[in-house]
Protein backbone atom coordinates (compact mmCIF):
# COMPACT_ATOMS: atom_id res chain seq x y z
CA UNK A 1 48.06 -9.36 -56.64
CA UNK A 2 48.41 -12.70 -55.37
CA UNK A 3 45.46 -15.09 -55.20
CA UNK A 4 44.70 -15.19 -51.31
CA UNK A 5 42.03 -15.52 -48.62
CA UNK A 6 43.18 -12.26 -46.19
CA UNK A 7 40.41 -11.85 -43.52
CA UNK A 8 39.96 -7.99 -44.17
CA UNK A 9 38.61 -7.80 -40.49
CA UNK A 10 42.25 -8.96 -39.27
CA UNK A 11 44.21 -8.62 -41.97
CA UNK A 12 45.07 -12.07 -41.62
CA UNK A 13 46.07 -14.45 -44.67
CA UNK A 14 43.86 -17.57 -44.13
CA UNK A 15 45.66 -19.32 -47.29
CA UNK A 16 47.29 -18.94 -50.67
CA UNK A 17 46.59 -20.03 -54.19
CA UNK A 18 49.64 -20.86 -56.69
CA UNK A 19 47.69 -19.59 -60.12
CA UNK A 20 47.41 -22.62 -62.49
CA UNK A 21 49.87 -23.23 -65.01
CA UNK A 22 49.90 -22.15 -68.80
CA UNK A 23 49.14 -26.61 -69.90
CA UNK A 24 46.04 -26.86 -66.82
CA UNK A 25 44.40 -23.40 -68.72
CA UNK A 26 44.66 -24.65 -71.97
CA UNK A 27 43.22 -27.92 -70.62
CA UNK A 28 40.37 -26.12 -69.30
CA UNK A 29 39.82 -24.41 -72.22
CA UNK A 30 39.29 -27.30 -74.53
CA UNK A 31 37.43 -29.14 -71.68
CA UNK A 32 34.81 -26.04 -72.10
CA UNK A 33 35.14 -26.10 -75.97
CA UNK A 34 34.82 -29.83 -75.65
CA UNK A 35 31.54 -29.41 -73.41
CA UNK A 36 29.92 -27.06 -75.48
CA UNK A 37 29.45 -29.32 -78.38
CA UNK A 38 27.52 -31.80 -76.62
CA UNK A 39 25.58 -29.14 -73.72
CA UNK A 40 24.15 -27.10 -76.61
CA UNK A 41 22.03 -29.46 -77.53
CA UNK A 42 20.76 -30.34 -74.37
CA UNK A 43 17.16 -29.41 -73.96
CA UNK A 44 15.78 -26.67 -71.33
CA UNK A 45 14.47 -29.62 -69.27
CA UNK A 46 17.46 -31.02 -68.65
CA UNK A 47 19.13 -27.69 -68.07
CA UNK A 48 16.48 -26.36 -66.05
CA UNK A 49 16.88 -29.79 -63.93
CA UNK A 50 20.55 -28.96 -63.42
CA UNK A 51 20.10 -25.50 -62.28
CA UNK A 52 17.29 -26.40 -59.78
CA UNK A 53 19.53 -28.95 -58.57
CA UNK A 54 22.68 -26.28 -58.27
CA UNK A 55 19.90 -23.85 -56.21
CA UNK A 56 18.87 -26.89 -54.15
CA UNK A 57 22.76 -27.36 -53.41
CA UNK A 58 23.65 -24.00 -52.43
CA UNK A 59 20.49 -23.25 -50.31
CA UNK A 60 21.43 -26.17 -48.33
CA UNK A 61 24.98 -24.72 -47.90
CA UNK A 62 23.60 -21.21 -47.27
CA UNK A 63 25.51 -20.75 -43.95
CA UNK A 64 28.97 -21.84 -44.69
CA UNK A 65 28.84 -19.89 -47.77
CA UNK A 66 27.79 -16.90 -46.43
CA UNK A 67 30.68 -17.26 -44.08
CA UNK A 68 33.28 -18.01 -46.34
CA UNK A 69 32.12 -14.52 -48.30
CA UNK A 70 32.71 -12.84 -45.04
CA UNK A 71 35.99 -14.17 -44.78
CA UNK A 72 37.53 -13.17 -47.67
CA UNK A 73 35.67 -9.88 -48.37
CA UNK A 74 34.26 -8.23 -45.16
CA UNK A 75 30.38 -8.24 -45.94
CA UNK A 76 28.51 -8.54 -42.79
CA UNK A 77 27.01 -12.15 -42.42
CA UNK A 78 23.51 -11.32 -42.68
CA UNK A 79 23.84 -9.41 -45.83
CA UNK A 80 26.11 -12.41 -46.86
CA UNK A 81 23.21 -14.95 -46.57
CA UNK A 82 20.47 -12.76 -48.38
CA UNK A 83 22.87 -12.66 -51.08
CA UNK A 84 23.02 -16.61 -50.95
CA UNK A 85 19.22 -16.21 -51.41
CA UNK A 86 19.34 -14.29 -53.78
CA UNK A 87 20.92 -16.10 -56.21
CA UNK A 88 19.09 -18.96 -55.06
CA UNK A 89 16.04 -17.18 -56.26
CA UNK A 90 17.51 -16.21 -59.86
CA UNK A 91 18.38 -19.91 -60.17
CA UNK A 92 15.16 -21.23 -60.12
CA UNK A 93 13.48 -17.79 -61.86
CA UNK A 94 15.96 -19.04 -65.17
CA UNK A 95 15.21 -22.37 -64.72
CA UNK A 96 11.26 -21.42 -65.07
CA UNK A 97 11.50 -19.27 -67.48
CA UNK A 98 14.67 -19.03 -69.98
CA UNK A 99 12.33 -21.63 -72.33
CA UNK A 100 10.26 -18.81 -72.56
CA UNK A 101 12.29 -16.42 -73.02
CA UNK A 102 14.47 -18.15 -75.60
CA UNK A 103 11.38 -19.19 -77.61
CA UNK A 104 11.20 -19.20 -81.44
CA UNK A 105 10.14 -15.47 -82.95
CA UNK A 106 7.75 -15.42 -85.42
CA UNK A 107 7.78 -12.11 -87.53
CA UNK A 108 4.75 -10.12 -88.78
CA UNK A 109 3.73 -12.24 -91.71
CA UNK A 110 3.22 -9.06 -94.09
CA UNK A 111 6.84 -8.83 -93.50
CA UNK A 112 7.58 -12.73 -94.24
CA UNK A 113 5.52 -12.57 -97.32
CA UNK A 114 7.37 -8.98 -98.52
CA UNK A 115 10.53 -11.01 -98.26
CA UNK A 116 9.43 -13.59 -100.59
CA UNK A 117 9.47 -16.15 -97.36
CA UNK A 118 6.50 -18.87 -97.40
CA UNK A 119 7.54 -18.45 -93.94
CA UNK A 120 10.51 -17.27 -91.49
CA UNK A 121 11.58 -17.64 -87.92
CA UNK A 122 14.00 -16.61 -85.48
CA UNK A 123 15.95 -19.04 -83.37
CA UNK A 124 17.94 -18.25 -80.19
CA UNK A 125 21.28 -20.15 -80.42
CA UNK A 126 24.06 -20.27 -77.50
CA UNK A 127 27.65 -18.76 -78.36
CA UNK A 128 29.75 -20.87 -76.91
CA UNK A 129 32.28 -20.95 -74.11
CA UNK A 130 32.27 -17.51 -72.16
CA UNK A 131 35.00 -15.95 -70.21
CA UNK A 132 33.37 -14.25 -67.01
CA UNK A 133 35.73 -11.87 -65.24
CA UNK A 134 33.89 -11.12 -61.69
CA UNK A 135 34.59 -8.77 -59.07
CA UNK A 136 35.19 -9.82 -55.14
CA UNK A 137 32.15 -7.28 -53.98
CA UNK A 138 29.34 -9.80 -54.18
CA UNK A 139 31.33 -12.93 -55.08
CA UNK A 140 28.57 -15.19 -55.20
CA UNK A 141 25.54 -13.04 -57.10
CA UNK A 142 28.05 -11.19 -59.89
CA UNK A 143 29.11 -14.99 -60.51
CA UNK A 144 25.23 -16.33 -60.56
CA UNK A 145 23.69 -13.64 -62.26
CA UNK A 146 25.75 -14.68 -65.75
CA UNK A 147 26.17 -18.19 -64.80
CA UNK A 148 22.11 -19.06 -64.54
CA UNK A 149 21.16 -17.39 -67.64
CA UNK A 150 24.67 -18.35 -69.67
CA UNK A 151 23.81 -22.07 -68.81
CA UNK A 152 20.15 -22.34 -69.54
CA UNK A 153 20.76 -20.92 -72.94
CA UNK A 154 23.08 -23.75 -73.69
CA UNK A 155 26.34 -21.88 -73.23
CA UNK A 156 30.00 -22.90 -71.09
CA UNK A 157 31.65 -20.71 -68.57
CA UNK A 158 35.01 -19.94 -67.80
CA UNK A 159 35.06 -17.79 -64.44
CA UNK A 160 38.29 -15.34 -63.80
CA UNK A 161 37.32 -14.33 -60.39
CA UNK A 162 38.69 -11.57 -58.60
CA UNK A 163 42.14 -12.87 -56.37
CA UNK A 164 41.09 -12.21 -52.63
CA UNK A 165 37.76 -14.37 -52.88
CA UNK A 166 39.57 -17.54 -54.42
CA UNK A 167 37.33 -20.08 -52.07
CA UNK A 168 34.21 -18.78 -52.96
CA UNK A 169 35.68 -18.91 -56.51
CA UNK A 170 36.55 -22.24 -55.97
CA UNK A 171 32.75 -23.45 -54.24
CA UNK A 172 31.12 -22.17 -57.48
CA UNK A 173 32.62 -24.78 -59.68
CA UNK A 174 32.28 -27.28 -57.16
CA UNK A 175 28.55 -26.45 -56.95
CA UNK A 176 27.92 -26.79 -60.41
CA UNK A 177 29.48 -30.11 -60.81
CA UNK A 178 27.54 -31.43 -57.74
CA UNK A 179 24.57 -30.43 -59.50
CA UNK A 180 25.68 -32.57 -62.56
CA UNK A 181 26.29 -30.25 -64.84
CA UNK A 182 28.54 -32.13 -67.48
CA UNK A 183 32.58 -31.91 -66.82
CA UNK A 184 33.57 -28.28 -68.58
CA UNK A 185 30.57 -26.75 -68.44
CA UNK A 186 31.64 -24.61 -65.45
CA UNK A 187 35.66 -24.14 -64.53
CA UNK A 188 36.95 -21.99 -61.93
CA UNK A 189 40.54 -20.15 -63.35
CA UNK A 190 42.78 -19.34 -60.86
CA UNK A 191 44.52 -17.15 -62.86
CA UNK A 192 45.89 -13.37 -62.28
CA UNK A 193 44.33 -10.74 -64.70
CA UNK A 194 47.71 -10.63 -66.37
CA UNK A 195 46.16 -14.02 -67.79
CA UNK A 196 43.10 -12.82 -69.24
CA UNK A 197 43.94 -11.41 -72.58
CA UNK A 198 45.92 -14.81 -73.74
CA UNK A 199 42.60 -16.75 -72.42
CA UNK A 200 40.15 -13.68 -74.01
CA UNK A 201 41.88 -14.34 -77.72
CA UNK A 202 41.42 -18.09 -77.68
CA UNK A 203 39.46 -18.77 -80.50
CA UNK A 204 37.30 -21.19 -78.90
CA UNK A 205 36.31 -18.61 -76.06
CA UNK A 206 33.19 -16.70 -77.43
CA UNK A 207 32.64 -13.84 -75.82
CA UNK A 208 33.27 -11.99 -72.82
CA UNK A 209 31.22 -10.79 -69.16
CA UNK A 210 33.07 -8.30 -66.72
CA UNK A 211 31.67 -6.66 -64.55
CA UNK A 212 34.24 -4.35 -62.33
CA UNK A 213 36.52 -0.66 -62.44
CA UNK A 214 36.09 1.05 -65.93
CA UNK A 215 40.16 0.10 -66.49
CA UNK A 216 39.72 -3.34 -66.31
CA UNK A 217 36.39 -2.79 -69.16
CA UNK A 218 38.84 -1.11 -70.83
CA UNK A 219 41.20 -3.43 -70.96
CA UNK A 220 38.77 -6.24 -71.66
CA UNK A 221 36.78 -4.14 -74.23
CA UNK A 222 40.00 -2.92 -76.46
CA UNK A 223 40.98 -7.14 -76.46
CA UNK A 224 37.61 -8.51 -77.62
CA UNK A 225 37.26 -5.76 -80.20
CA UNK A 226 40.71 -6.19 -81.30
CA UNK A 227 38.69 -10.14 -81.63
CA UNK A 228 35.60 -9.03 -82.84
CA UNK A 229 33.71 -10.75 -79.98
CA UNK A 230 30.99 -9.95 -77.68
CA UNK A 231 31.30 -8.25 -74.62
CA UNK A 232 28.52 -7.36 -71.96
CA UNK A 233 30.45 -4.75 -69.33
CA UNK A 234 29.13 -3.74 -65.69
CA UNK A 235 31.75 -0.88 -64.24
CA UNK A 236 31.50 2.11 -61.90
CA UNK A 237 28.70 3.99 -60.47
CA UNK A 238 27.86 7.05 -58.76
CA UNK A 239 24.56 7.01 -58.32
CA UNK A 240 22.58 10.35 -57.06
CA UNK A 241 19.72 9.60 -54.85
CA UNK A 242 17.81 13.08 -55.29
CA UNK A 243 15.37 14.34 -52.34
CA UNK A 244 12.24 16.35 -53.54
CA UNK A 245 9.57 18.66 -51.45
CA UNK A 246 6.72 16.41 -52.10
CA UNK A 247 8.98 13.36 -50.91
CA UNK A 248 8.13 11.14 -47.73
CA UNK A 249 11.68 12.81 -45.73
CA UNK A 250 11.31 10.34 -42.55
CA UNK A 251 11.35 7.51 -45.01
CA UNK A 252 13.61 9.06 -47.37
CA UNK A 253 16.28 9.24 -44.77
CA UNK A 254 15.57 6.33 -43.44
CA UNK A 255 16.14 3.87 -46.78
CA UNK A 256 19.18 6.29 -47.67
CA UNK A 257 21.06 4.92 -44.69
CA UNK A 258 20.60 1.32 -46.42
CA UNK A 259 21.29 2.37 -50.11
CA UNK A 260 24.54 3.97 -48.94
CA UNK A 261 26.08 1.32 -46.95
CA UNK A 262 24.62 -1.61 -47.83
CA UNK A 263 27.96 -4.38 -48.74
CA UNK A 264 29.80 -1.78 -46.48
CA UNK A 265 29.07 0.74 -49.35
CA UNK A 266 31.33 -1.21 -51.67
CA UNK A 267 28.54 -1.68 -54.51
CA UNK A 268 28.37 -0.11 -57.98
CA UNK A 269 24.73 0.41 -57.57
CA UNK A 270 25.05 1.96 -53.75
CA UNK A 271 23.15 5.53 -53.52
CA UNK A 272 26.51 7.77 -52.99
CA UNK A 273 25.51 11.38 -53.95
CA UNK A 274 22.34 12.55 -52.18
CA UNK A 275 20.89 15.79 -53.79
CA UNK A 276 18.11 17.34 -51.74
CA UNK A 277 15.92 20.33 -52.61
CA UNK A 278 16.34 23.04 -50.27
CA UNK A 279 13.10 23.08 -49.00
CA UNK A 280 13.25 19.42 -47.35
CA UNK A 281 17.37 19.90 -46.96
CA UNK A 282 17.21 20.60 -43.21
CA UNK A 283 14.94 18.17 -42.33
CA UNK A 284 16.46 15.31 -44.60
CA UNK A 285 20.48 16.32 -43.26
CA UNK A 286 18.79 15.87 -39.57
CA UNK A 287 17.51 12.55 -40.16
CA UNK A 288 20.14 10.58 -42.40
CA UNK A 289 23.30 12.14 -40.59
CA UNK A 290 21.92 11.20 -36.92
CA UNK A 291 21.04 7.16 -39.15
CA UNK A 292 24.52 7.13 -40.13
CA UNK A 293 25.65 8.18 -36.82
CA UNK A 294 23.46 5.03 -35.15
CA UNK A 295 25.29 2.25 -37.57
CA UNK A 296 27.09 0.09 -35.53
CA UNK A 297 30.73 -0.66 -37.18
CA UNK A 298 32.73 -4.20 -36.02
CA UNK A 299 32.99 -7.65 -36.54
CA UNK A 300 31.32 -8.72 -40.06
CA UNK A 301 30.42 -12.25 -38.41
CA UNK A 302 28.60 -10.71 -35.84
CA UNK A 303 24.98 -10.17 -36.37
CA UNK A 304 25.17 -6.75 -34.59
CA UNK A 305 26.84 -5.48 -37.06
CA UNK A 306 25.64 -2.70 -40.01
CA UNK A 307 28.91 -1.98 -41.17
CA UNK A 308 31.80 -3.96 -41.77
CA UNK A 309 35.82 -3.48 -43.01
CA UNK A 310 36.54 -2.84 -46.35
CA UNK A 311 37.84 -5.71 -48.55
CA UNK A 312 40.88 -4.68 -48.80
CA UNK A 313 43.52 -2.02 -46.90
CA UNK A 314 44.01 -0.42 -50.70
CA UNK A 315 40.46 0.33 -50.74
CA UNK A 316 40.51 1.33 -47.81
CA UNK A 317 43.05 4.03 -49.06
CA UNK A 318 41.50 5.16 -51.89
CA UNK A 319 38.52 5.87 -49.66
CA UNK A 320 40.57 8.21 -47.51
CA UNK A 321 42.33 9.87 -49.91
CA UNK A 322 39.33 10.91 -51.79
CA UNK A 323 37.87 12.20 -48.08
CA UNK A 324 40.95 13.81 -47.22
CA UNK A 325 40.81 15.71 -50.35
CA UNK A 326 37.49 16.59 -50.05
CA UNK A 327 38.09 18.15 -46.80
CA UNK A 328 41.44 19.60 -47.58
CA UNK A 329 39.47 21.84 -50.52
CA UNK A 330 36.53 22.70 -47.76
CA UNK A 331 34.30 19.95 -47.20
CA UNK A 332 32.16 19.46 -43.94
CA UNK A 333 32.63 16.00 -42.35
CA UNK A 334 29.19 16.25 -40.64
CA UNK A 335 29.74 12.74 -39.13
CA UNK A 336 32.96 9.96 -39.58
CA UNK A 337 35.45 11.24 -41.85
CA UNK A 338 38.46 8.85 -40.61
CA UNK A 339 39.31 5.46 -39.37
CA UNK A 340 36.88 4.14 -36.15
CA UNK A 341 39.44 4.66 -33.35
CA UNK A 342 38.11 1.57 -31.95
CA UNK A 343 38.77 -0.86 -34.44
CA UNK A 344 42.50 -1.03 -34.35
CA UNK A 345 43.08 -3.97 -36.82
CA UNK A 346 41.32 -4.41 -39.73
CA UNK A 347 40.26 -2.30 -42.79
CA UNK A 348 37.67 -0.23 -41.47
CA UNK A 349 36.14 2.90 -42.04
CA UNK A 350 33.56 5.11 -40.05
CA UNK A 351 30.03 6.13 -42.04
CA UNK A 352 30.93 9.52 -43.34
CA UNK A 353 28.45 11.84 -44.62
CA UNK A 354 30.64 15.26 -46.42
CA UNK A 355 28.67 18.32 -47.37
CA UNK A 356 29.52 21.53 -48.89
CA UNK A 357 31.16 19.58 -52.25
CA UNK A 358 32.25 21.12 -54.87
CA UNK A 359 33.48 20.25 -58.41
CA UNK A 360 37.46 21.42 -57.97
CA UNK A 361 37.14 17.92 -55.06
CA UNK A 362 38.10 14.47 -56.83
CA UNK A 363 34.80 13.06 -54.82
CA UNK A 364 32.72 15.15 -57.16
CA UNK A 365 33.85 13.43 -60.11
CA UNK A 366 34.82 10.01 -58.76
CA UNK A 367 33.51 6.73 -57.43
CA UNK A 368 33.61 5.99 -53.44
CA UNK A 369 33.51 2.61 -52.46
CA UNK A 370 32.97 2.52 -49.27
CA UNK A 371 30.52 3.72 -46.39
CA UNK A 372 30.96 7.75 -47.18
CA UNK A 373 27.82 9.75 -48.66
CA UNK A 374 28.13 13.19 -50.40
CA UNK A 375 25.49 15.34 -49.44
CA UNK A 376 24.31 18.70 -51.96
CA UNK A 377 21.53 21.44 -51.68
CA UNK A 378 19.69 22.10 -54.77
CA UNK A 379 17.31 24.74 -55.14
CA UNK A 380 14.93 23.12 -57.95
CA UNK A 381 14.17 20.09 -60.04
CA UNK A 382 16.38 21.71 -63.10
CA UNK A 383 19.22 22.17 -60.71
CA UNK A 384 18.62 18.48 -59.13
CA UNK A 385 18.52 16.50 -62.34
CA UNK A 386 21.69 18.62 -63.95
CA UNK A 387 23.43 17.35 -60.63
CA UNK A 388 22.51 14.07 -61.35
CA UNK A 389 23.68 13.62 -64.55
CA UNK A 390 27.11 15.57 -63.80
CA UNK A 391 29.14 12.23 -63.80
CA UNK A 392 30.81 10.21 -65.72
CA UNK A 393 28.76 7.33 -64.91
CA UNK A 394 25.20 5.96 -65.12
CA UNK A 395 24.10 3.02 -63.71
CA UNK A 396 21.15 3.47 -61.41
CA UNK A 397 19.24 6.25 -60.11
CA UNK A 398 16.93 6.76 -57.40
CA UNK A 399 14.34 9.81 -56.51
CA UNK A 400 11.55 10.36 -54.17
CA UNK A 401 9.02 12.27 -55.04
CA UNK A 402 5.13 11.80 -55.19
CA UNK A 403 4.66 14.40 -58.06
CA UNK A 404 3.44 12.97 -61.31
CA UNK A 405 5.03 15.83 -62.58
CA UNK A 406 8.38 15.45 -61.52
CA UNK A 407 7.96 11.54 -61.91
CA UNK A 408 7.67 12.11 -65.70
CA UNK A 409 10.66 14.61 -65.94
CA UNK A 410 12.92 12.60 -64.36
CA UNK A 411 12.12 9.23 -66.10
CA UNK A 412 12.55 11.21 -69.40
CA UNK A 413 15.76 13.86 -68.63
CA UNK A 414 17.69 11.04 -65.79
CA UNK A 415 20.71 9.46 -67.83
CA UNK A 416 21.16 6.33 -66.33
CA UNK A 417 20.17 2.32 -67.04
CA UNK A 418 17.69 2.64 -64.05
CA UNK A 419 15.30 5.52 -62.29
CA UNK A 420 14.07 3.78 -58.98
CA UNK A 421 11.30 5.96 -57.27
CA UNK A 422 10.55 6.38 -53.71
CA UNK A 423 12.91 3.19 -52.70
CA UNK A 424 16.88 2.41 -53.26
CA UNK A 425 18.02 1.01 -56.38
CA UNK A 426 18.39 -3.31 -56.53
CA UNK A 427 18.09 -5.73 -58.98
CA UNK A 428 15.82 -8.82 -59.63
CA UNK A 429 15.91 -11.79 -62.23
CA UNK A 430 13.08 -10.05 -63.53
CA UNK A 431 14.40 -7.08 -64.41
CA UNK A 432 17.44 -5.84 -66.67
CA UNK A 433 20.08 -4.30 -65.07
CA UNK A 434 22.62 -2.11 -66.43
CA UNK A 435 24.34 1.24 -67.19
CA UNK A 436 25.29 3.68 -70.04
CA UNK A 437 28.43 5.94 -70.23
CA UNK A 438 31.26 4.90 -68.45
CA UNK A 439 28.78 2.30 -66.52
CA UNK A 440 29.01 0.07 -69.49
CA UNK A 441 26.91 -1.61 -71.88
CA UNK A 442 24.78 -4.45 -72.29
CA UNK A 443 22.47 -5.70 -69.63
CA UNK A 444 22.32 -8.68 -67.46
CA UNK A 445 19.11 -10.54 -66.02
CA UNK A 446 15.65 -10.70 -67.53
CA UNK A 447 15.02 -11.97 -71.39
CA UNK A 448 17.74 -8.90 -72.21
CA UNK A 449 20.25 -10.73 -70.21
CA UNK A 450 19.84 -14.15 -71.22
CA UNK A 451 19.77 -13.04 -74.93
CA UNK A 452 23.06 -11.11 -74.82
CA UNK A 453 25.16 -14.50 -75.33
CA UNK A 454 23.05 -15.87 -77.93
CA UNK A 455 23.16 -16.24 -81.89
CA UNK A 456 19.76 -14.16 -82.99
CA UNK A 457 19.65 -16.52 -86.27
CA UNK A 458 17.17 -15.91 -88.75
CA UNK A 459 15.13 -18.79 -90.65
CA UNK A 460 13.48 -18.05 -93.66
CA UNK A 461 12.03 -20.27 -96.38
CA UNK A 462 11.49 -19.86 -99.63
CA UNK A 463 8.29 -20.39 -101.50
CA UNK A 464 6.79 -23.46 -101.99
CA UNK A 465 7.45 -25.12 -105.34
């Protein structure tokens, strides 16, 4: 794939990227290694002043950001500056707290004194330098959300970006070096992924972030354990948003609309399969089909507009062959199921909700990225949460439901990294984030995020003489 701004709206190319030469990435490279020796021992004032300068920076440069995201990836602009804000906000939460967070351990003393230890401690150490590959979906916040944390706990980043968002790629090293973070502590590679192994098996790179498809965290994966080094891995979802009788159903509906087409319905953590007990089915169909219906679909600089193109015309493709093949094998398109006839260039596709899905249809099995909901009947909670975890992934989860009962069920049977309750599934500085199965491992944001790139070393001292 070459490295390119294409408005996905047009299908324009705004401007190419030659990727840098085999000498510039080994000069990055040791520019990070180089960087690392002397940022690790910076202290969390200084980092935190660095970061809070970098959040300063890019709230000021909200708008132009949030436009260049549209440009090369099709979000709609007001959804592109609440994600500037959002990582705005995660900046400053790791700025306030990663000191905490990273703050000596002291162990039980019975313990310390079993050990023969007149005392012990554990210290929170950086890694080093480490490789980030990052998808184009939310260019800025997949970038921030390793970047803040990475940083404040002394370590270097390399960012492998994804090839169709190579200005906003491009702005995040530039921010960071505005801020004044020292030269290496934050490079932009334009590089293909063809690159990433050589770059991945550098000694001097640490470990490894990547959040995008399950291939490429396979690929990634089998090259750092082939290296014995640390990987944290974000991949597919297909989260079920389940429906129960005691749910609110106006509200239900209502909030389901968001969770499945919020980024266009090109996010990992985007409600897709919606699994309603049959005694609020009717009722909950009624509502959501006649929300989707309302979106309004067009220009993603407009701010009319719910949904807007895909981010690029292959996904765009994969979306309607998985629909087509859902309907093909007896699926009800009961609204979208093709391209808006309206929108004549551009990557677009209409809000599709498909019912009557069954498992012989790749959709039952398989990710959609993009605005198209499956819809199911269940007849109890047993039948609802074995739905649910009928996937190969699990990332998030959501379920409404005022029942204690049911609450308690579904926290403890629910295989996923996340059970969200009467509201849509999203993430917060505060809170770790991350799946199981072929979702991943590891988790990102909070004190588990932070601490997944750092050296857990233990200090323990012998007895006094």
């Amino acid at each position: 794939m070459p490295i390119a701004t294409v408005n996905p709206a047009t299908g324009e190319t705004l401007e190419t990227f030659e990727p840098i030469a085999a000498a510039e990435i080994e000069r990055r490279i040791a520019a990070a290694d180089a960087a690392y020796a002397r940022y690790r021992t910076t202290g969390f004032g200084e980092r935190a002043r660095l970061l809070g300068r970098a959040a300063d920076l890019l709230e000021q440069d909200g708008d132009s950001v949030a436009r260049t995201m549209t440009t090369e990836m099709g979000k709609p602009v007001k959804a592109a500056r609440a994600e500037v804000a959002k990582c705005v906000k995660a900046m400053r939460w790791y700025a306030e707290h990663a000191e905490e967070l990273l703050a000596d351990e002291q162990p039980a003393q019975a313990d310390v004194e079993d050990s023969g230890a007149s005392r012990a401690v554990v210290h929170y150490r950086p890694l080093g330098v480490v490789l980030a590959v990052m998808p184009w979906n939310f260019p800025l916040w997949q970038v921030v959300r390793f970047a803040a944390p990475a940083l404040m706990a002394g370590n270097v980043g390399l960012l492998k970006h994804a090839s169709n968002v190579p200005r906003t790629a491009l702005y995040l090293e530039d921010l960071f070096r505005r801020a004044g973070f020292p030269e290496g502590c934050f490079q932009t590679l334009l590089v293909g992924s063809d690159a990433v192994e050589e770059i991945l098996r550098d000694d001097r790179v640490a470990a490894a972030t990547l959040t995008g498809s399950e291939p490429a965290g396979r690929s990634v994966a089998s090259v750092a354990g082939d290296e014995i080094k640390k990987t944290v891995l974000e991949l597919g979802g297909s989260d079920p948003y389940v429906v129960l009788p005691s749910a609110d159903v106006e509200r239900a509906a209502r909030t389901a609309v968001t969770a499945r087409v919020q980024n266009n319905g090109q996010s990992c953590i985007a409600a897709k399969r919606f699994i309603v007990h049959a005694d609020v089915y009717d009722a909950f169909r009624e509502r959501f089909v006649a929300g989707m219906r309302e979106l309004t679909v067009g220009d993603p600089l407009s701010e009319d507009t719910d949904v807007g193109p895909l981010a690029s015309e292959q996904g765009r493709d994969d979306l309607e062959e998985l629909v087509d093949d859902a309907l093909g094998h007896g699926a009800t398109a009961l609204c979208g199921g093709r391209r808006p006839e309206e929108r004549e260039q551009g990557w677009y596709y209409s809000p599709t909700v498909l019912a009557d899905i069954t498992p012989k249809m790749r959709i039952h099995r398989e990710e959609t990225f993009g605005p198209v909901a499956t819809l199911y009947r269940v007849a109890d909670l047993d039948e609802a949460v074995a739905l649910a975890n009928d996937t190969p992934f699990g990332l998030s989860s959501n379920v409404w439901t005022r029942d204690d009962a049911d609450i308690a069920r579904c926290v403890r049977d629910l295989q996923a990294g996340g059970v969200f309750f009467n509201g849509m599934t999203a993430s917060h500085p505060g809170l770790p984030f991350g799946g199981i199965k072929r979702s991943g491992y590891g988790r990102e944001l909070s004190g588990h995020g932070i601490r997944e790139f750092c050296n857990a070393t233990t200090v323990w001292y012998g007895p006094a003489e």
